[in-house]
C-alpha atoms as a PDB file:
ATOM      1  CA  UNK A   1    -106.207  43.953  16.317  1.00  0.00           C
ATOM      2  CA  UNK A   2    -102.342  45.033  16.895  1.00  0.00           C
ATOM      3  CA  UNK A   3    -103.852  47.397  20.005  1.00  0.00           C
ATOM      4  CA  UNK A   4    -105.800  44.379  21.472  1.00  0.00           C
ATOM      5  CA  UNK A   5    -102.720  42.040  21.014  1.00  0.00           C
ATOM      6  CA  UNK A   6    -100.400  44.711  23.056  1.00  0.00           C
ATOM      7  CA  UNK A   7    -103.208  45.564  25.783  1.00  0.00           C
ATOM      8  CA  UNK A   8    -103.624  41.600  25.656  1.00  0.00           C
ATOM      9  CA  UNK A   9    -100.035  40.795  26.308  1.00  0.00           C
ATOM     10  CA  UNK A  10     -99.684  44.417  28.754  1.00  0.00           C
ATOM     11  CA  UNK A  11    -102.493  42.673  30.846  1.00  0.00           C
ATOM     12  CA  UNK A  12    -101.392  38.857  30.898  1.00  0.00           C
ATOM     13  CA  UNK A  13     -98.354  38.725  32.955  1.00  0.00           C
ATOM     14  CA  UNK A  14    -100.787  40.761  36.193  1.00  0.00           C
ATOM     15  CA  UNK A  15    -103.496  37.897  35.904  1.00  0.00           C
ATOM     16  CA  UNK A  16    -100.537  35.390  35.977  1.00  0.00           C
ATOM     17  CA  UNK A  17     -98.918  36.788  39.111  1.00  0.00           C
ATOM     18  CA  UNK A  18    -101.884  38.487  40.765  1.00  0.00           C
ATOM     19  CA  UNK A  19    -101.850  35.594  43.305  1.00  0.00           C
ATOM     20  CA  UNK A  20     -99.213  36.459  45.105  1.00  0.00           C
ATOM     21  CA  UNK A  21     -98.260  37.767  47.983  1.00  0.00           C
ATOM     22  CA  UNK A  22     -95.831  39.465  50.639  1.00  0.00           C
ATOM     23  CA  UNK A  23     -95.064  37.453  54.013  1.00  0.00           C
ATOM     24  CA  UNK A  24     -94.046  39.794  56.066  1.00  0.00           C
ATOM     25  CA  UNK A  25     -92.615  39.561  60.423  1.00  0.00           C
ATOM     26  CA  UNK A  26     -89.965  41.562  62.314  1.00  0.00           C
ATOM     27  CA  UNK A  27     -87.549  40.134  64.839  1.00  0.00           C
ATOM     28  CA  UNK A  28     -87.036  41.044  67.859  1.00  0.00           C
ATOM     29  CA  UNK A  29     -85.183  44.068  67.469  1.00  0.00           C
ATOM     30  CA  UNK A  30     -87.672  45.352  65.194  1.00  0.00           C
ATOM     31  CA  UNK A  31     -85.861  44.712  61.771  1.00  0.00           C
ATOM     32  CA  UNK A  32     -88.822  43.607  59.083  1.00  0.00           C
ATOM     33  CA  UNK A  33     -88.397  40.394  56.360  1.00  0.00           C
ATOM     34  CA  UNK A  34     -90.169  40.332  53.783  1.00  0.00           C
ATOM     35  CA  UNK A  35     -90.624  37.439  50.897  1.00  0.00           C
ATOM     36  CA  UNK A  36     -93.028  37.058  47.986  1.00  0.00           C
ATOM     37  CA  UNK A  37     -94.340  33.460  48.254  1.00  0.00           C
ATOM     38  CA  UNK A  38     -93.961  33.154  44.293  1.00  0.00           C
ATOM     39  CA  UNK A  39     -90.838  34.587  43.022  1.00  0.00           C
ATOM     40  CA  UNK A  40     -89.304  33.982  46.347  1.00  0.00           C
ATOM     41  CA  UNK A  41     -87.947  37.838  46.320  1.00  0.00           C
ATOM     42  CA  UNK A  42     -86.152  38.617  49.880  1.00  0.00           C
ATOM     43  CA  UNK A  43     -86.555  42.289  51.168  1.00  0.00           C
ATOM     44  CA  UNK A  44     -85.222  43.583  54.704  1.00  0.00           C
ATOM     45  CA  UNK A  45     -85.278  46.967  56.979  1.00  0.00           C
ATOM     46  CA  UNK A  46     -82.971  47.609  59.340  1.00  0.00           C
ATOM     47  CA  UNK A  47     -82.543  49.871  62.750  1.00  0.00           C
ATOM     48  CA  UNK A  48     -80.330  51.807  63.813  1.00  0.00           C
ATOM     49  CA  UNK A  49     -76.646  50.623  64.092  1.00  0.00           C
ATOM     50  CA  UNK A  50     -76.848  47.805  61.905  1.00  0.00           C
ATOM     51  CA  UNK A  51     -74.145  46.513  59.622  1.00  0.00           C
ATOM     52  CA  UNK A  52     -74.976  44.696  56.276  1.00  0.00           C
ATOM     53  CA  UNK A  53     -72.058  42.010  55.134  1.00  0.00           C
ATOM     54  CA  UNK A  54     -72.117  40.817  51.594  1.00  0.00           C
ATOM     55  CA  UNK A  55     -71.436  36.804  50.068  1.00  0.00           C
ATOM     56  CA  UNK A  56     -67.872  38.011  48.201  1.00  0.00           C
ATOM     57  CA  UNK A  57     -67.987  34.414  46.566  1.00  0.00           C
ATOM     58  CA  UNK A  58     -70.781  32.012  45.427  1.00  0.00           C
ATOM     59  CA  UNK A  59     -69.646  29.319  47.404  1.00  0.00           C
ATOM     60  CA  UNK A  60     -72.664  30.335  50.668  1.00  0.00           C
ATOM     61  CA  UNK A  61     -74.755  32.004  48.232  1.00  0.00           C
ATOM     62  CA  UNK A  62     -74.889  34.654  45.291  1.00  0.00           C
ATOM     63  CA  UNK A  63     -71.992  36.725  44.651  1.00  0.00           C
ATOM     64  CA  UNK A  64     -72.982  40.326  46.447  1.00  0.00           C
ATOM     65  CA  UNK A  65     -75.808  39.326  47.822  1.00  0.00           C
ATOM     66  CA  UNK A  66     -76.732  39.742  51.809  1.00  0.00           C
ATOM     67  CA  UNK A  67     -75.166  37.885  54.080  1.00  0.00           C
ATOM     68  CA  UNK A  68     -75.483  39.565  57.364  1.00  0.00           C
ATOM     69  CA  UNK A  69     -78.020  42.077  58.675  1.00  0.00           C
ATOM     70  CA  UNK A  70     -76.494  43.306  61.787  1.00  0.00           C
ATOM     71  CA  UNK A  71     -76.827  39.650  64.183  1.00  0.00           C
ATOM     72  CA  UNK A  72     -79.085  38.481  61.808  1.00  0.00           C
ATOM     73  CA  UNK A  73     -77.598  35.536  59.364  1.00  0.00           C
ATOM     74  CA  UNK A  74     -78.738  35.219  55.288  1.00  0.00           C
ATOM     75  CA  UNK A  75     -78.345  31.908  54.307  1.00  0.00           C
ATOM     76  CA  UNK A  76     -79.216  30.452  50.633  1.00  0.00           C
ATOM     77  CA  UNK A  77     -80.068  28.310  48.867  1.00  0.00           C
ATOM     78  CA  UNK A  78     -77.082  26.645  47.026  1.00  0.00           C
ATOM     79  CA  UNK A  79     -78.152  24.062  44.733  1.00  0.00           C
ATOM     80  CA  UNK A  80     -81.827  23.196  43.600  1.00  0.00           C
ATOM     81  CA  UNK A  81     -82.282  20.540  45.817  1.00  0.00           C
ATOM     82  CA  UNK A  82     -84.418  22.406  48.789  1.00  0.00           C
ATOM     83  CA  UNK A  83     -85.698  25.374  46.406  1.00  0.00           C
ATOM     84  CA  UNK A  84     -84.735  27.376  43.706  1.00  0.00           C
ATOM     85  CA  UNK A  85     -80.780  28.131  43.060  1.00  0.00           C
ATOM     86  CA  UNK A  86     -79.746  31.195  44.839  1.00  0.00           C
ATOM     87  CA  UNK A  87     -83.206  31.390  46.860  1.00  0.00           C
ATOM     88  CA  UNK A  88     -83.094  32.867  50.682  1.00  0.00           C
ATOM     89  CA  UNK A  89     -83.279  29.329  52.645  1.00  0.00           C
ATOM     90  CA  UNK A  90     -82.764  30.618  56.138  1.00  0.00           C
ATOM     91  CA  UNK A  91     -83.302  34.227  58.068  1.00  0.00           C
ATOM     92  CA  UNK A  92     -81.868  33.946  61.312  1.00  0.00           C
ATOM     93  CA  UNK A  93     -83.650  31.437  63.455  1.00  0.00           C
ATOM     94  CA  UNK A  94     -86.552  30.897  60.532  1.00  0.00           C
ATOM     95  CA  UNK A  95     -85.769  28.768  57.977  1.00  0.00           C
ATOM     96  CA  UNK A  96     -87.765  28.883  54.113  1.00  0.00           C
ATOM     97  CA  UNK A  97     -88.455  25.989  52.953  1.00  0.00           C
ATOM     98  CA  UNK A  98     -89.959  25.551  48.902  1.00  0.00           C
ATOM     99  CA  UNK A  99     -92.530  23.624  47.186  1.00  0.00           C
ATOM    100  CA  UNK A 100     -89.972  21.406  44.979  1.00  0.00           C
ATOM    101  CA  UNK A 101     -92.656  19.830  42.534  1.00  0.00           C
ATOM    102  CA  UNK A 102     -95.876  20.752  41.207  1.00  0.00           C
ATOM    103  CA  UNK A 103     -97.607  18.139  44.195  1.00  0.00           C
ATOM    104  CA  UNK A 104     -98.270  21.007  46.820  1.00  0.00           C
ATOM    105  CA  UNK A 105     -97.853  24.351  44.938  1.00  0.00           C
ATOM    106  CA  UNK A 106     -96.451  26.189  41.704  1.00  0.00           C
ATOM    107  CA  UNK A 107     -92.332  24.534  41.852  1.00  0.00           C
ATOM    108  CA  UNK A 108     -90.477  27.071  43.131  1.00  0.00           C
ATOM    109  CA  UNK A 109     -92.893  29.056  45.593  1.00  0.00           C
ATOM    110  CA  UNK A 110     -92.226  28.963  49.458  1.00  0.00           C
ATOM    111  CA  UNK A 111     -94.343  26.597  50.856  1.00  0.00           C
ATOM    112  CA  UNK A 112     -93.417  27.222  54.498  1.00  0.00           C
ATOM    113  CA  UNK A 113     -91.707  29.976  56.850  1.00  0.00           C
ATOM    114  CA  UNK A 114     -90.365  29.237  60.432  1.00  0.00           C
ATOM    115  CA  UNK A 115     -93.950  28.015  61.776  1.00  0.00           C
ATOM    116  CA  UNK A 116     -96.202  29.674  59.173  1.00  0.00           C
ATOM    117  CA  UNK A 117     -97.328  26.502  56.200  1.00  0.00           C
ATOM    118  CA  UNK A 118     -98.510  28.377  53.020  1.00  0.00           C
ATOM    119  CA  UNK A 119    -101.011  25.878  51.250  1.00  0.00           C
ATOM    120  CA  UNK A 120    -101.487  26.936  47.276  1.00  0.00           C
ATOM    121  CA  UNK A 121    -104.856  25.465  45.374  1.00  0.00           C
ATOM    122  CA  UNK A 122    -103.444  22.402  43.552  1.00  0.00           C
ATOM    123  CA  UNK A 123    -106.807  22.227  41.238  1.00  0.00           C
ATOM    124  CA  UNK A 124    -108.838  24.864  39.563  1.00  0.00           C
ATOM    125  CA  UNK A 125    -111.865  23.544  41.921  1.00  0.00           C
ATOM    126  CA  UNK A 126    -111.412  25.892  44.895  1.00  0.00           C
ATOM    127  CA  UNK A 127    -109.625  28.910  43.371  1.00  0.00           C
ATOM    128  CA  UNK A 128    -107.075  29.735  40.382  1.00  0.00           C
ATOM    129  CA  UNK A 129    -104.104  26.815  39.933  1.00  0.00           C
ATOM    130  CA  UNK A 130    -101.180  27.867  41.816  1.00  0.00           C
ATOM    131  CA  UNK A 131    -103.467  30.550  44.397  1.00  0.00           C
ATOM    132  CA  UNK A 132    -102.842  30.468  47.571  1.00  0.00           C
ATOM    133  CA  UNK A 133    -105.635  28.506  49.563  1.00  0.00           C
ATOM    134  CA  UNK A 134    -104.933  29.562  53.201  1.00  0.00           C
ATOM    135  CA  UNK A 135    -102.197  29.545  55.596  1.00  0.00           C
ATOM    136  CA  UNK A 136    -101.301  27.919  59.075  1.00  0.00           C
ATOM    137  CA  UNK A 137     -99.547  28.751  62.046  1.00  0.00           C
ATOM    138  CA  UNK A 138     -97.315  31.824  62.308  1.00  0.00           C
ATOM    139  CA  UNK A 139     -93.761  32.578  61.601  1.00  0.00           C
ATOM    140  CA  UNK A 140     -92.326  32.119  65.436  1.00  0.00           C
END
């Protein structure tokens, strides 16, 4: 019973998150963004010649985090008005925007990128609560 409680509670947390997923696009230049439409997690590449700044206070977002990627502005999220405290709200010319109830997605999850609308199940009718359904449009 203790081995099916661990493999039980190993396993949960996969089937829990499993909907996920990566939005990915590059800019012009050719550097690639990358956020997880759940946890909101920001990842980046960069080319060659590129400068990263850092936020040295908390005041335009969290201490140490990205600022700058060569041209290309980090903004956040400063307050948990427009999304989740501390939560990438604008990559250059794209802004993230978050799903800030339970209405149109899991609270908390992006629910739209530049052009690109993410639209999550809302019921258990067409797919797992919280899934996404489909998306619309496209990033630029």
């Amino acid at each position: 019973m203790k081995k099916l409680s661990f493999v039980f509670l190993l396993i949960f947390p996969f089937m829990v998150f499993g909907q996920s997923m990566n939005l990915k696009w590059e800019d012009r230049n050719g550097r690639e963004f990358s956020i997880n439409s759940h946890s909101g997690k920001f990842s980046y590449s960069m080319v060659s010649g590129d400068k990263i700044k850092y936020n040295t206070s908390d005041y335009y977002g969290p201490r140490g985090s990205v600022s700058q990627i060569g041209d290309v502005r980090i903004k956040y999220n400063t307050s948990d008005y427009y999304g989740p405290k501390g939560s990438v709200s604008q990559i250059g010319d794209v802004r993230i925007k978050y799903n800030t109830s339970d209405y149109y997605g899991p609270k908390g999850s992006v629910s739209q990128i530049g052009g690109l609308k993410i639209i999550y199940n809302t019921s258990d009718y067409y797919g797992p609560k919280g899934s996404i359904k489909e998306t619309k449009g496209s990033v630029y």
